[in-house]
PDB file of N, CA and C in Angstrom:
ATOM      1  N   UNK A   1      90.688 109.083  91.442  1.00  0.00           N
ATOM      2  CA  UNK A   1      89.383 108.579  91.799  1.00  0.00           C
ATOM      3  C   UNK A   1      89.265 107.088  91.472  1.00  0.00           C
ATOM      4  N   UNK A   2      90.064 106.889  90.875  1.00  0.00           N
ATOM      5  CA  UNK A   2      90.052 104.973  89.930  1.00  0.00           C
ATOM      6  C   UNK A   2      90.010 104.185  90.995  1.00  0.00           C
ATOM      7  N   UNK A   3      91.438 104.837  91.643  1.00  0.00           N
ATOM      8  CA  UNK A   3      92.252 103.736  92.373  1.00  0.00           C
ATOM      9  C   UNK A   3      91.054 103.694  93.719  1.00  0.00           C
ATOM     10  N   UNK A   4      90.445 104.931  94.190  1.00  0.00           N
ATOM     11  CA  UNK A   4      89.752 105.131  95.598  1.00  0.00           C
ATOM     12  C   UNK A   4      88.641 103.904  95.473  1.00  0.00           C
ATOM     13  N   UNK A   5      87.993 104.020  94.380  1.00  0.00           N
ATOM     14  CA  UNK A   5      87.015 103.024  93.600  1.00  0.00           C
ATOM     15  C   UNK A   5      87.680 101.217  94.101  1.00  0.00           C
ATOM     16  N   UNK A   6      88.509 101.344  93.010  1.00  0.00           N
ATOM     17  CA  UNK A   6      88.895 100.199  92.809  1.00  0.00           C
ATOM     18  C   UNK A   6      89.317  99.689  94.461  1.00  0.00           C
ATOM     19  N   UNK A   7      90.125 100.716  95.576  1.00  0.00           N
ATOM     20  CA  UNK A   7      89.735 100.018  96.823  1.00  0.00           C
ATOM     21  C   UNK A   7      88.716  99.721  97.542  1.00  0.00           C
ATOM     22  N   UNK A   8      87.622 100.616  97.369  1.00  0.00           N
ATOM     23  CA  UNK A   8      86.265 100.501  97.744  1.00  0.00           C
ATOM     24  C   UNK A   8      85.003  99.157  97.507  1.00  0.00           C
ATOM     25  N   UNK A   9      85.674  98.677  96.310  1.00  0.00           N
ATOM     26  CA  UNK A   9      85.208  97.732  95.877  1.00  0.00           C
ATOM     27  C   UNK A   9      86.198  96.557  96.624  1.00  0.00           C
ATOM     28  N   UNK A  10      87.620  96.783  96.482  1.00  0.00           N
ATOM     29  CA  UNK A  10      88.243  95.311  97.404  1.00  0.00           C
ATOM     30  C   UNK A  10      87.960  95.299  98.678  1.00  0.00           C
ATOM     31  N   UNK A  11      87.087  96.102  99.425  1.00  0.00           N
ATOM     32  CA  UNK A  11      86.930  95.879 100.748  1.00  0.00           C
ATOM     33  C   UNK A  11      85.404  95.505 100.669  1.00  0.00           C
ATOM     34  N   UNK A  12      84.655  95.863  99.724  1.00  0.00           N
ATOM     35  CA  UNK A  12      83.644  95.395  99.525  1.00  0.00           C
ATOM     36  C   UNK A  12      82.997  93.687  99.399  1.00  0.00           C
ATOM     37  N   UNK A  13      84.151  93.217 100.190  1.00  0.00           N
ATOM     38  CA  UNK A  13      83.536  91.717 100.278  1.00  0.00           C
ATOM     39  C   UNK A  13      84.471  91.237 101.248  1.00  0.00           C
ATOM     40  N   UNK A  14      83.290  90.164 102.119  1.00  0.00           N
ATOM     41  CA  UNK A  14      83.128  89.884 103.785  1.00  0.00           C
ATOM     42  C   UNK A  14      84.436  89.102 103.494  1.00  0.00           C
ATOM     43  N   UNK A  15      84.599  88.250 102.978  1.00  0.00           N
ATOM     44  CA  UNK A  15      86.364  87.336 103.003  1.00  0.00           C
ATOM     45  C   UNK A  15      87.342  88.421 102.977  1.00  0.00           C
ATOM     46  N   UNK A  16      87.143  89.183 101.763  1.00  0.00           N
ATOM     47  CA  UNK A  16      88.311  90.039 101.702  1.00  0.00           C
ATOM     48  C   UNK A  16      88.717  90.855 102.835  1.00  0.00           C
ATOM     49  N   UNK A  17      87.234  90.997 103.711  1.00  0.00           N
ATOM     50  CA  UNK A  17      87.443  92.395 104.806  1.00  0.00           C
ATOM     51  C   UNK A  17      87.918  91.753 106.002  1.00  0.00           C
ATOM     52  N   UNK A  18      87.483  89.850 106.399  1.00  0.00           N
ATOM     53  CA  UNK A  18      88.293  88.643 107.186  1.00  0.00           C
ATOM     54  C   UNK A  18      89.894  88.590 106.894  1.00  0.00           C
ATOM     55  N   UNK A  19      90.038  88.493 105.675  1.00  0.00           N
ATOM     56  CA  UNK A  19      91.687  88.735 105.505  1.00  0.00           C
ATOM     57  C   UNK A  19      92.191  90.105 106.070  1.00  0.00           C
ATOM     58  N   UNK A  20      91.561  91.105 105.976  1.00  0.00           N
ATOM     59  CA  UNK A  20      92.488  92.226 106.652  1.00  0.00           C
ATOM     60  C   UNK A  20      92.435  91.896 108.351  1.00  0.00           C
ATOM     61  N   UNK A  21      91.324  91.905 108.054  1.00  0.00           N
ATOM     62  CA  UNK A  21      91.677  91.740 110.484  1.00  0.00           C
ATOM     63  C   UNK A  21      92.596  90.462 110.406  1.00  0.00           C
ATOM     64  N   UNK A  22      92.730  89.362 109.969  1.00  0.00           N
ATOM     65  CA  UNK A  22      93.637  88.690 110.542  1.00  0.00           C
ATOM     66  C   UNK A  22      94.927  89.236 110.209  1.00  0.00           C
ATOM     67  N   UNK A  23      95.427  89.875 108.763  1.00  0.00           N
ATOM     68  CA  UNK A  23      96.707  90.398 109.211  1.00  0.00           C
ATOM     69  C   UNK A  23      96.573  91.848 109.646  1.00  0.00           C
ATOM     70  N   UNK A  24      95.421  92.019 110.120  1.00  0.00           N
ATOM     71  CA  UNK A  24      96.122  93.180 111.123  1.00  0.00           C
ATOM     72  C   UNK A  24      96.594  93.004 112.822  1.00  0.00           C
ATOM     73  N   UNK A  25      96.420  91.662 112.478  1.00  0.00           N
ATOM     74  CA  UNK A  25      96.799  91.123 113.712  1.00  0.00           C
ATOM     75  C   UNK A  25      98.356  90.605 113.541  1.00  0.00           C
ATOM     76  N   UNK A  26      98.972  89.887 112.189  1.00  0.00           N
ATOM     77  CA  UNK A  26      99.889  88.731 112.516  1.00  0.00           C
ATOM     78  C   UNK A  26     100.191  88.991 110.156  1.00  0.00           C
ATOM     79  N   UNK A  27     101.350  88.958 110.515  1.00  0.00           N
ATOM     80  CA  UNK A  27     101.718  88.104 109.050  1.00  0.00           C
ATOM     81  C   UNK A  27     101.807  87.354 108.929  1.00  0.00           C
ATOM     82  N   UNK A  28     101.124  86.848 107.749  1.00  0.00           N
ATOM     83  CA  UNK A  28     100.675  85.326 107.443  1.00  0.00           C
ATOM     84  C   UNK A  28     100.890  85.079 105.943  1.00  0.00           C
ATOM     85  N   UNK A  29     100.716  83.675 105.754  1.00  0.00           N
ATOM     86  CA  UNK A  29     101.206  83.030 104.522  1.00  0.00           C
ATOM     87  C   UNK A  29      99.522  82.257 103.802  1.00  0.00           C
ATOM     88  N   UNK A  30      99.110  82.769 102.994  1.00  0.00           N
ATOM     89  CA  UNK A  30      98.137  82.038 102.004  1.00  0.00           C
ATOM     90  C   UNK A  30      97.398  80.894 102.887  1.00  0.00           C
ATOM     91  N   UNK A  31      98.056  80.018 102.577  1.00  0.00           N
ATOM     92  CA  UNK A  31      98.183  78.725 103.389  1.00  0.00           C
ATOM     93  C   UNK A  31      97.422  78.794 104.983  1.00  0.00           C
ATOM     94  N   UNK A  32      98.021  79.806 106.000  1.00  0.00           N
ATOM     95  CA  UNK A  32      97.545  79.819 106.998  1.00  0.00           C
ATOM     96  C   UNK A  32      96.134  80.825 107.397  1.00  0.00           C
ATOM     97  N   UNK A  33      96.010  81.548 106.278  1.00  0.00           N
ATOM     98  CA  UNK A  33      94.594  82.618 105.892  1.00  0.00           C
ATOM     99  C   UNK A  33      94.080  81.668 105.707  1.00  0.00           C
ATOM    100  N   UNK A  34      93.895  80.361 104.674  1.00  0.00           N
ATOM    101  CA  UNK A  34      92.984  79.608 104.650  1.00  0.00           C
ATOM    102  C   UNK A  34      92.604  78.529 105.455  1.00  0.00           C
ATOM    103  N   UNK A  35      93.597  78.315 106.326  1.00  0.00           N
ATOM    104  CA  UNK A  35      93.114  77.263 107.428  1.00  0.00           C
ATOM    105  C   UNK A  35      92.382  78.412 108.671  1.00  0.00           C
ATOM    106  N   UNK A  36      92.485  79.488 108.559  1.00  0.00           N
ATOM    107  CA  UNK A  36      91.957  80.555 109.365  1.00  0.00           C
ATOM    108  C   UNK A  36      90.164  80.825 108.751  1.00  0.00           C
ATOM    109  N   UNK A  37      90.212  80.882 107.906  1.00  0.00           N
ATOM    110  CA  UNK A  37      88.924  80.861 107.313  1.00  0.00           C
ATOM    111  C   UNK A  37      88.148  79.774 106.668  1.00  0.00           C
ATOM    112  N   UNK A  38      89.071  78.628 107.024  1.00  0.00           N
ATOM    113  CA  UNK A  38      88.403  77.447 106.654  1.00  0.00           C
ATOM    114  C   UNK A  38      87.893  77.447 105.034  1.00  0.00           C
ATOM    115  N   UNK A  39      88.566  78.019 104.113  1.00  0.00           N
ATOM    116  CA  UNK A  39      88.031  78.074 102.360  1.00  0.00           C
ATOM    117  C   UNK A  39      89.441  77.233 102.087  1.00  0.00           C
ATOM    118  N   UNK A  40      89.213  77.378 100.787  1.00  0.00           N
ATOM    119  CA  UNK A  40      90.221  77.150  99.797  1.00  0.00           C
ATOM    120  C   UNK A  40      91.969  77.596  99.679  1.00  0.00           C
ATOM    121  N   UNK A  41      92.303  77.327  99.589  1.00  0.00           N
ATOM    122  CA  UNK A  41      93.789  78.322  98.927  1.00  0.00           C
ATOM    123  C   UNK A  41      93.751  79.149  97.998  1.00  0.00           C
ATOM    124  N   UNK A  42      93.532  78.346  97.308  1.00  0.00           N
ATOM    125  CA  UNK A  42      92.878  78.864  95.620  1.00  0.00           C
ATOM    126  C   UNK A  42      91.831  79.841  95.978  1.00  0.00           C
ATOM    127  N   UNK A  43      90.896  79.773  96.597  1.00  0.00           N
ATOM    128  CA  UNK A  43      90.084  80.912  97.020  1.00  0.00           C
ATOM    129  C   UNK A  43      91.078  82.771  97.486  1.00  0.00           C
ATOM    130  N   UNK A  44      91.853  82.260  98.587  1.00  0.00           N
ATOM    131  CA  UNK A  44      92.538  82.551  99.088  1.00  0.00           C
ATOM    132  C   UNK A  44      93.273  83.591  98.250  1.00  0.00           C
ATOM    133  N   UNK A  45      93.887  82.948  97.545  1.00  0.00           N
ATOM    134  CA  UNK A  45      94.833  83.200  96.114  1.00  0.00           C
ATOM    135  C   UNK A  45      94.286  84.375  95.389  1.00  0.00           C
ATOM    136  N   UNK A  46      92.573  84.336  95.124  1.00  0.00           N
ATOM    137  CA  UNK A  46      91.954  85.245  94.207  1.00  0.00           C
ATOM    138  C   UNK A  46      91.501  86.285  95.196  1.00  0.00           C
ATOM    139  N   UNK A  47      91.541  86.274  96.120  1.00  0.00           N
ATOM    140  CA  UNK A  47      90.915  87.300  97.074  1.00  0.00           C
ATOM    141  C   UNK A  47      92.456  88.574  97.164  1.00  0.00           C
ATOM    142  N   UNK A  48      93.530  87.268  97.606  1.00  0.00           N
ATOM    143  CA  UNK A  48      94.611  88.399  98.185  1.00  0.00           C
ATOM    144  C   UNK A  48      95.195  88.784  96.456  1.00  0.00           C
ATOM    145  N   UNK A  49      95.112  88.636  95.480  1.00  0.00           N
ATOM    146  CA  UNK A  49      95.139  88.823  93.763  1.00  0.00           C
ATOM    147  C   UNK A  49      94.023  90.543  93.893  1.00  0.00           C
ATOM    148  N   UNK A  50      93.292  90.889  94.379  1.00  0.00           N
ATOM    149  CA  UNK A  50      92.313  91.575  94.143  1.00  0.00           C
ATOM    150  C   UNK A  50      93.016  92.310  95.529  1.00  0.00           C
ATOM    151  N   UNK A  51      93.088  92.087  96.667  1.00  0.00           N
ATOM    152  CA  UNK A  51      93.710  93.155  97.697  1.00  0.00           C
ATOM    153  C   UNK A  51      94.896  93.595  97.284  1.00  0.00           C
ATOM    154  N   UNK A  52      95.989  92.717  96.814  1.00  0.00           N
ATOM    155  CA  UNK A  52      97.159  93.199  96.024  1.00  0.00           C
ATOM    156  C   UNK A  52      96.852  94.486  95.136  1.00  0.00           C
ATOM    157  N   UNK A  53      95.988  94.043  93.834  1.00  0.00           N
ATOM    158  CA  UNK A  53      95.894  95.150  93.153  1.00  0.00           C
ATOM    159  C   UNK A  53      95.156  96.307  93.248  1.00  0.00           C
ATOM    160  N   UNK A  54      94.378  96.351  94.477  1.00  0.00           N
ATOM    161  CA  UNK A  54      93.971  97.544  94.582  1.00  0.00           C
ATOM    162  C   UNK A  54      94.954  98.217  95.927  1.00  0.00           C
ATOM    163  N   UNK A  55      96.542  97.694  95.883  1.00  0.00           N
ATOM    164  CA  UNK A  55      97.404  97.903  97.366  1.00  0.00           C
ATOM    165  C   UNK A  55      96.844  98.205  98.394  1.00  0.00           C
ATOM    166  N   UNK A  56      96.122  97.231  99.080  1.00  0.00           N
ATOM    167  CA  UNK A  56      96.388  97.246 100.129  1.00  0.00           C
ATOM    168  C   UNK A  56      96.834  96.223 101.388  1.00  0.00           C
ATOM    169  N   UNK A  57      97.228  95.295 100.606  1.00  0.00           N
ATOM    170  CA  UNK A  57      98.161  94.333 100.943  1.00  0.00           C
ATOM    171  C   UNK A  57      99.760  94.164  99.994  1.00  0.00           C
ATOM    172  N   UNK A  58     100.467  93.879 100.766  1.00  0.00           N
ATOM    173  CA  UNK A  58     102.122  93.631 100.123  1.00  0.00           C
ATOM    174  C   UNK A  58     102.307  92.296 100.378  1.00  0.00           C
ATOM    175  N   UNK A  59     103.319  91.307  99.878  1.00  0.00           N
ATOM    176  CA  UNK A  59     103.642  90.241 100.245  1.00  0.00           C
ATOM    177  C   UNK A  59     105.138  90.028  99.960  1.00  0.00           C
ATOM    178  N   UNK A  60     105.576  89.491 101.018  1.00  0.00           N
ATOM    179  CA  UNK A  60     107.204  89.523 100.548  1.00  0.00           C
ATOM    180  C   UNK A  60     107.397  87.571 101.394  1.00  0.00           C
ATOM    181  N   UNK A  61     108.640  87.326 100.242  1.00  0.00           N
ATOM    182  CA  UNK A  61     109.050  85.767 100.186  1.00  0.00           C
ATOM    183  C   UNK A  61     109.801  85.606 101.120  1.00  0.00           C
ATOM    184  N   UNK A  62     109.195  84.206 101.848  1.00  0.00           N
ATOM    185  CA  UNK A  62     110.236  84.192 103.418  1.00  0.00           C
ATOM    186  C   UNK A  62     109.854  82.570 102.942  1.00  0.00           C
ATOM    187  N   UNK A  63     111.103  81.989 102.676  1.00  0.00           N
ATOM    188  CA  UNK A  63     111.607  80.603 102.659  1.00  0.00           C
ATOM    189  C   UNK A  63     110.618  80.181 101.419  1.00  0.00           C
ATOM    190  N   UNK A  64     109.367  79.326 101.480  1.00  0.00           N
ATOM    191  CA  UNK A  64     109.114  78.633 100.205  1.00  0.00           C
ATOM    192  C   UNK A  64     107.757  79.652 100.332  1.00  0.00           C
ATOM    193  N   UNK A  65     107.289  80.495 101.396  1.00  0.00           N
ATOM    194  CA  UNK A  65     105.688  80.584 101.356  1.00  0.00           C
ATOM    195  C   UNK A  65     105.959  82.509 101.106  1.00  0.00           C
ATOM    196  N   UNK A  66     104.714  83.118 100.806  1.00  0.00           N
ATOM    197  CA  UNK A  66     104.840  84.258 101.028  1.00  0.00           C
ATOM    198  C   UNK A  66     104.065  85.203 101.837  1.00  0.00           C
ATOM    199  N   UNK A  67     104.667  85.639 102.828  1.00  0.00           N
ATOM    200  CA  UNK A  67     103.850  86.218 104.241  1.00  0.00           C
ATOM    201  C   UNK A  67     103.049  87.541 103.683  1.00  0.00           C
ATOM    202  N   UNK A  68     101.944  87.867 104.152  1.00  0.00           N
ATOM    203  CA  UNK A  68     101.185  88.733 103.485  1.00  0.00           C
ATOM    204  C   UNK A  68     101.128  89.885 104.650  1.00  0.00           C
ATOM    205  N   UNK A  69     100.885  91.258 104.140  1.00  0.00           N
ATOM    206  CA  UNK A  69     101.064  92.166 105.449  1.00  0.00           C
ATOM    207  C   UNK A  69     100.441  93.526 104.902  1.00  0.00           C
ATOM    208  N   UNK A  70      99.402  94.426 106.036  1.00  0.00           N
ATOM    209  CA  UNK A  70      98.718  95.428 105.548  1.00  0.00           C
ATOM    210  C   UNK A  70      99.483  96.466 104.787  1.00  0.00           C
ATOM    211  N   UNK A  71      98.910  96.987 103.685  1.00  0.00           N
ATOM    212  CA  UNK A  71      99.662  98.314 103.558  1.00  0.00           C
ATOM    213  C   UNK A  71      99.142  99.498 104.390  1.00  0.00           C
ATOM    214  N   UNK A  72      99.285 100.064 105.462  1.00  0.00           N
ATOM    215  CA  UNK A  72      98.535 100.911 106.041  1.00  0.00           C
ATOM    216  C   UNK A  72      98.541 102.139 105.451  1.00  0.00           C
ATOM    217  N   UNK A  73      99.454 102.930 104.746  1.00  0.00           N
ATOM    218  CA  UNK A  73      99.560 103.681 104.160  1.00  0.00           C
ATOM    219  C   UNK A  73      98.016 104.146 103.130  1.00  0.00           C
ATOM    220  N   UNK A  74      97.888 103.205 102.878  1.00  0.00           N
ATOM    221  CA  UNK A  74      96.706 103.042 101.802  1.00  0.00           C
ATOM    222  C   UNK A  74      95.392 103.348 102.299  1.00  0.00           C
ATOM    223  N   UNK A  75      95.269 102.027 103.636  1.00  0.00           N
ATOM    224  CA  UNK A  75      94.326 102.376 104.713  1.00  0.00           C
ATOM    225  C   UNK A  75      94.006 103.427 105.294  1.00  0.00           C
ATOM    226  N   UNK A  76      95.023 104.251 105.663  1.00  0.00           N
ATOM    227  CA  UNK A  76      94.833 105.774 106.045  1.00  0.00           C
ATOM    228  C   UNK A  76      94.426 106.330 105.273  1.00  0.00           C
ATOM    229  N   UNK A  77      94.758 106.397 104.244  1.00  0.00           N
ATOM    230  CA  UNK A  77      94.121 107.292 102.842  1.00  0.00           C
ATOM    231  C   UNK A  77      92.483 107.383 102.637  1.00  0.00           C
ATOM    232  N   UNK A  78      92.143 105.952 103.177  1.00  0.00           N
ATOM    233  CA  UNK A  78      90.844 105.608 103.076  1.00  0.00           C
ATOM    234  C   UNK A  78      90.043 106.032 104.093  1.00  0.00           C
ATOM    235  N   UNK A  79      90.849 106.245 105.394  1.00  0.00           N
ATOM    236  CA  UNK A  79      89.510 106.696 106.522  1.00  0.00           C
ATOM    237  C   UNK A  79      89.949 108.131 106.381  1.00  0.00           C
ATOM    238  N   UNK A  80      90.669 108.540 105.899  1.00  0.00           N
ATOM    239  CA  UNK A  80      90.727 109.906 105.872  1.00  0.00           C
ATOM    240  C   UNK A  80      89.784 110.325 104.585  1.00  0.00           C
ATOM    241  N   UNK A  81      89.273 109.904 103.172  1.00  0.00           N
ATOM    242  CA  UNK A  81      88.598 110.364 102.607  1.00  0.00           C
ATOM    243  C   UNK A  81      87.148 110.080 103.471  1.00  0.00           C
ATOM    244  N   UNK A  82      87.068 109.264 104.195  1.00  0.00           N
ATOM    245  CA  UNK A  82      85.979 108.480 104.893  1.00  0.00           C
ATOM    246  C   UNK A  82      85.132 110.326 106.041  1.00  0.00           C
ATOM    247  N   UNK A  83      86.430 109.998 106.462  1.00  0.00           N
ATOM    248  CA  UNK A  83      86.316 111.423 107.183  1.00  0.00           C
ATOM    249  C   UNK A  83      85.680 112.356 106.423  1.00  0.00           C
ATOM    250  N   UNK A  84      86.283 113.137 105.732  1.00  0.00           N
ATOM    251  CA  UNK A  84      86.485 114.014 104.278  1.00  0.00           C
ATOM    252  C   UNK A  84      84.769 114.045 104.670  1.00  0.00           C
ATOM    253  N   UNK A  85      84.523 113.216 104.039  1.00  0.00           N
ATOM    254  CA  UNK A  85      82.645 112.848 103.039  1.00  0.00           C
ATOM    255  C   UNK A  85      82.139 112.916 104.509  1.00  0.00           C
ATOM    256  N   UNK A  86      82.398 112.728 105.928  1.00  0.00           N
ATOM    257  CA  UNK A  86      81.265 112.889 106.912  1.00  0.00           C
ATOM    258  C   UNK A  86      81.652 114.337 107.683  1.00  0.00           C
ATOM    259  N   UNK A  87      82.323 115.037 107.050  1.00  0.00           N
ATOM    260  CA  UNK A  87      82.316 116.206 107.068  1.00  0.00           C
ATOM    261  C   UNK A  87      82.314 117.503 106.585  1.00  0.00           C
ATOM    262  N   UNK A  88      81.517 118.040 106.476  1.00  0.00           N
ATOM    263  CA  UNK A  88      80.883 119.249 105.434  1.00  0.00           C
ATOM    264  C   UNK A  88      81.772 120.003 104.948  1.00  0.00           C
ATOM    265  N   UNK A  89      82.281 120.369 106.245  1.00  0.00           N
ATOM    266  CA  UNK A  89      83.526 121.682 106.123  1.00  0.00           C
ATOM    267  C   UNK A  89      84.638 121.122 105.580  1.00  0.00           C
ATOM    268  N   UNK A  90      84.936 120.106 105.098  1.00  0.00           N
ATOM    269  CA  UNK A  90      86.376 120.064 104.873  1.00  0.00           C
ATOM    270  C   UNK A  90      86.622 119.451 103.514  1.00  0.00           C
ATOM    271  N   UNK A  91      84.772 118.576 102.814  1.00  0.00           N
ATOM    272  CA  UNK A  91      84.760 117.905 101.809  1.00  0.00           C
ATOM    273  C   UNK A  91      85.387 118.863 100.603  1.00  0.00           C
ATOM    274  N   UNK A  92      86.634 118.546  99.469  1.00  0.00           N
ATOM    275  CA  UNK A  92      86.949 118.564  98.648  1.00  0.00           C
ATOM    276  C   UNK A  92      86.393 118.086  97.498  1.00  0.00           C
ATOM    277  N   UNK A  93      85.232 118.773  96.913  1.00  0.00           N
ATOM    278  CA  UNK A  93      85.041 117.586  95.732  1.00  0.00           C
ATOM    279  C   UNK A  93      85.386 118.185  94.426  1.00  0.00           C
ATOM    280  N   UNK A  94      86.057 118.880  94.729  1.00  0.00           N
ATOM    281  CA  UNK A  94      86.935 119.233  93.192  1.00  0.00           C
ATOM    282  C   UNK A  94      88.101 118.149  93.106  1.00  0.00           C
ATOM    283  N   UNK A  95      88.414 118.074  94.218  1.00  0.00           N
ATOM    284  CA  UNK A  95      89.503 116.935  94.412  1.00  0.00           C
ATOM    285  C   UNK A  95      89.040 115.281  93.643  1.00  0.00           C
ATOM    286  N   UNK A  96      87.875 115.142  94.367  1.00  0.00           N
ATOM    287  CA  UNK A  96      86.737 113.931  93.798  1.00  0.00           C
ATOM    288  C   UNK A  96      86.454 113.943  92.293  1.00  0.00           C
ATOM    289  N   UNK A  97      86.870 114.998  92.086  1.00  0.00           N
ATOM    290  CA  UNK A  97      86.162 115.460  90.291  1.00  0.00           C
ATOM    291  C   UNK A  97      84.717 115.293  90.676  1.00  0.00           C
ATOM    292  N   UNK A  98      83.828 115.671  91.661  1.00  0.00           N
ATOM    293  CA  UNK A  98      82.555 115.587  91.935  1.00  0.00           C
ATOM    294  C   UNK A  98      82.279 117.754  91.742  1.00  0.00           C
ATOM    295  N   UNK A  99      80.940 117.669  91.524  1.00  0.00           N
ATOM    296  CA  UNK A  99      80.689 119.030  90.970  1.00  0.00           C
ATOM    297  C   UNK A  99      79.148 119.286  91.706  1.00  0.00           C
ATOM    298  N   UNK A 100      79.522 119.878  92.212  1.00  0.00           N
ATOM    299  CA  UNK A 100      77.967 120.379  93.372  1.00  0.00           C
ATOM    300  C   UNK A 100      78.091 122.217  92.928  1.00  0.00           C
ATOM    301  N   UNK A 101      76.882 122.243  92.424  1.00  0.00           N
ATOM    302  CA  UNK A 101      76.515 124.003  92.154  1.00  0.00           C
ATOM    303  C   UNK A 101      76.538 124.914  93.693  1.00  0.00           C
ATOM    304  N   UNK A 102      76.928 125.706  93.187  1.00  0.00           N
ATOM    305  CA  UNK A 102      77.150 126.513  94.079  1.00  0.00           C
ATOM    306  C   UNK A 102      76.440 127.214  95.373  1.00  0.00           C
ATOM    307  N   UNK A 103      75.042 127.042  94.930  1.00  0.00           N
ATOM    308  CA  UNK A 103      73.824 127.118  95.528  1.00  0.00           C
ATOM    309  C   UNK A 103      73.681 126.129  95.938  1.00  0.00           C
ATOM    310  N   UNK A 104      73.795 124.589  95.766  1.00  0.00           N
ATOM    311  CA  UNK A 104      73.858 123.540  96.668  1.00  0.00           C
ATOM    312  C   UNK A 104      74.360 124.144  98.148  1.00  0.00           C
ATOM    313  N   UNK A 105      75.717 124.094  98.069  1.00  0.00           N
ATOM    314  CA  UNK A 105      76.807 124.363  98.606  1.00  0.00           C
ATOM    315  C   UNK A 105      75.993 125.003  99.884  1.00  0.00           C
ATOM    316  N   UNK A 106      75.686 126.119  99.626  1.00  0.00           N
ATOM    317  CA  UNK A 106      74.921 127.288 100.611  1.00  0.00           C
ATOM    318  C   UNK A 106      73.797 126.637 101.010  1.00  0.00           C
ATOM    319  N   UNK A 107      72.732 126.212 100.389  1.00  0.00           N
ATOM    320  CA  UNK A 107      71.035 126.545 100.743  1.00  0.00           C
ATOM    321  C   UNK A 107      71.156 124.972 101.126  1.00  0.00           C
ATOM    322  N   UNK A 108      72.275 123.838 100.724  1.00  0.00           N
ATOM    323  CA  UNK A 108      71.888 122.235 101.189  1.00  0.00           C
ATOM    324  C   UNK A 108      72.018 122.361 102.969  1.00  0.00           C
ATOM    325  N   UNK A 109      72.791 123.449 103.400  1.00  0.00           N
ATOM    326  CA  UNK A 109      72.920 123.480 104.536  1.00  0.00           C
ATOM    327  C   UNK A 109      71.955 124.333 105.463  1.00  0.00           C
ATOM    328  N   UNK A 110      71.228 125.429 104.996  1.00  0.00           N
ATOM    329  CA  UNK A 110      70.517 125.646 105.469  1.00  0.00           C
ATOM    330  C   UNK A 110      68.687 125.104 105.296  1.00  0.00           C
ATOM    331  N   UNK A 111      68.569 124.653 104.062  1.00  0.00           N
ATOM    332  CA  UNK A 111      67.360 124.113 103.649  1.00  0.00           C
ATOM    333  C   UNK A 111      67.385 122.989 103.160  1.00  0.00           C
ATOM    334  N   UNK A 112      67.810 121.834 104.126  1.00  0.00           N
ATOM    335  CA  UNK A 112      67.965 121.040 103.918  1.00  0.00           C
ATOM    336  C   UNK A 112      68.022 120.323 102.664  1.00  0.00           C
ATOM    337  N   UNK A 113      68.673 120.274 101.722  1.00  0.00           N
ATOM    338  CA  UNK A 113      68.865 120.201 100.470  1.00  0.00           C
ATOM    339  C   UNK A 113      67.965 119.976  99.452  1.00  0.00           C
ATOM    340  N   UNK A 114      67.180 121.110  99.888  1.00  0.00           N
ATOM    341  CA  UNK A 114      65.864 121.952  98.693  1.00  0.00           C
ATOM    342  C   UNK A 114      66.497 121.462  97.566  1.00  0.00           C
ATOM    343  N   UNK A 115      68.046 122.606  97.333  1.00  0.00           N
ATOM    344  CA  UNK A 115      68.024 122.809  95.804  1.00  0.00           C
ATOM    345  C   UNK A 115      68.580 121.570  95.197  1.00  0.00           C
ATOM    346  N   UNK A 116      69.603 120.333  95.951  1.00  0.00           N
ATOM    347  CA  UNK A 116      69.838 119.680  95.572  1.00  0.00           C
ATOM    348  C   UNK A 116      68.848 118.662  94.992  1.00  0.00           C
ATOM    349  N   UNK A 117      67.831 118.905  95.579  1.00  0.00           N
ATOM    350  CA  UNK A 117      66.652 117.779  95.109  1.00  0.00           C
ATOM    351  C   UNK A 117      66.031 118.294  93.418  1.00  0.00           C
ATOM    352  N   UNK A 118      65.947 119.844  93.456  1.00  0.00           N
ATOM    353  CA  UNK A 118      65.602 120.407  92.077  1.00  0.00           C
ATOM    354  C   UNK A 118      66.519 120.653  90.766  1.00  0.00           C
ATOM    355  N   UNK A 119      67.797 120.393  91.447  1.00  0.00           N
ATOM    356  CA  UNK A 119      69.061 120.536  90.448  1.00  0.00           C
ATOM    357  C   UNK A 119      69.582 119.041  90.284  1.00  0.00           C
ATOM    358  N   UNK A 120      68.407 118.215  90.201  1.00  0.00           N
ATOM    359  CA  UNK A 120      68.755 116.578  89.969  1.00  0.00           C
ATOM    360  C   UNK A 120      68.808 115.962  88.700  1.00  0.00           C
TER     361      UNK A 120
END
């Protein structure tokens, strides 16, 4: 659940979520993300520092610069829990370490979530 977090939050900001569409277009080098977004390097630097560690970017060394490139692997993970949560039938939240009573479960679907509102 850390790590789902901790990506949820690196996509949680408009530069960071500009850096993924451009390399989901093209691998690119620091340097050319920021003449693409018109900021800093150094900006640059702390954004793809924060996509790194929550993987979902890799970067590997090609001559003096280092080309940056999606991890999709990761990405999938993410629209698939995305999925998961907009669908009733399939949500896992034992998986989530999330804990919904059992009577939720039943009566949120037929009474529109009566009991969840009284078991708050």
């Amino acid at each position: 659940m850390d790590q789902i977090v901790q990506i949820l939050k690196a996509l949680g900001d408009e530069t960071r979520l500009k850096i993924l569409i451009i390399l989901s277009r093209k691998r690119i080098c620091a340097k050319g993300i920021a003449k693409h977004l018109n900021i800093s390097e150094a900006a640059v630097s702390q954004h793809i520092k924060v996509l790194k560690d929550a993987g979902i970017i890799t970067g590997a060394k090609v001559g003096y610069y280092v080309h940056y490139d999606l991890q999709k692997a990761t990405l999938r993970e993410i629209v698939k829990l995305v999925e998961e949560i907009n669908s009733i039938h399939t949500i896992s939240c034992c998986k989530l370490g999330v804990h919904i009573p059992q009577e939720c479960v039943v009566s949120c679907k037929a009474q529109k979530n009566k009991c969840c509102q009284k078991n708050k």
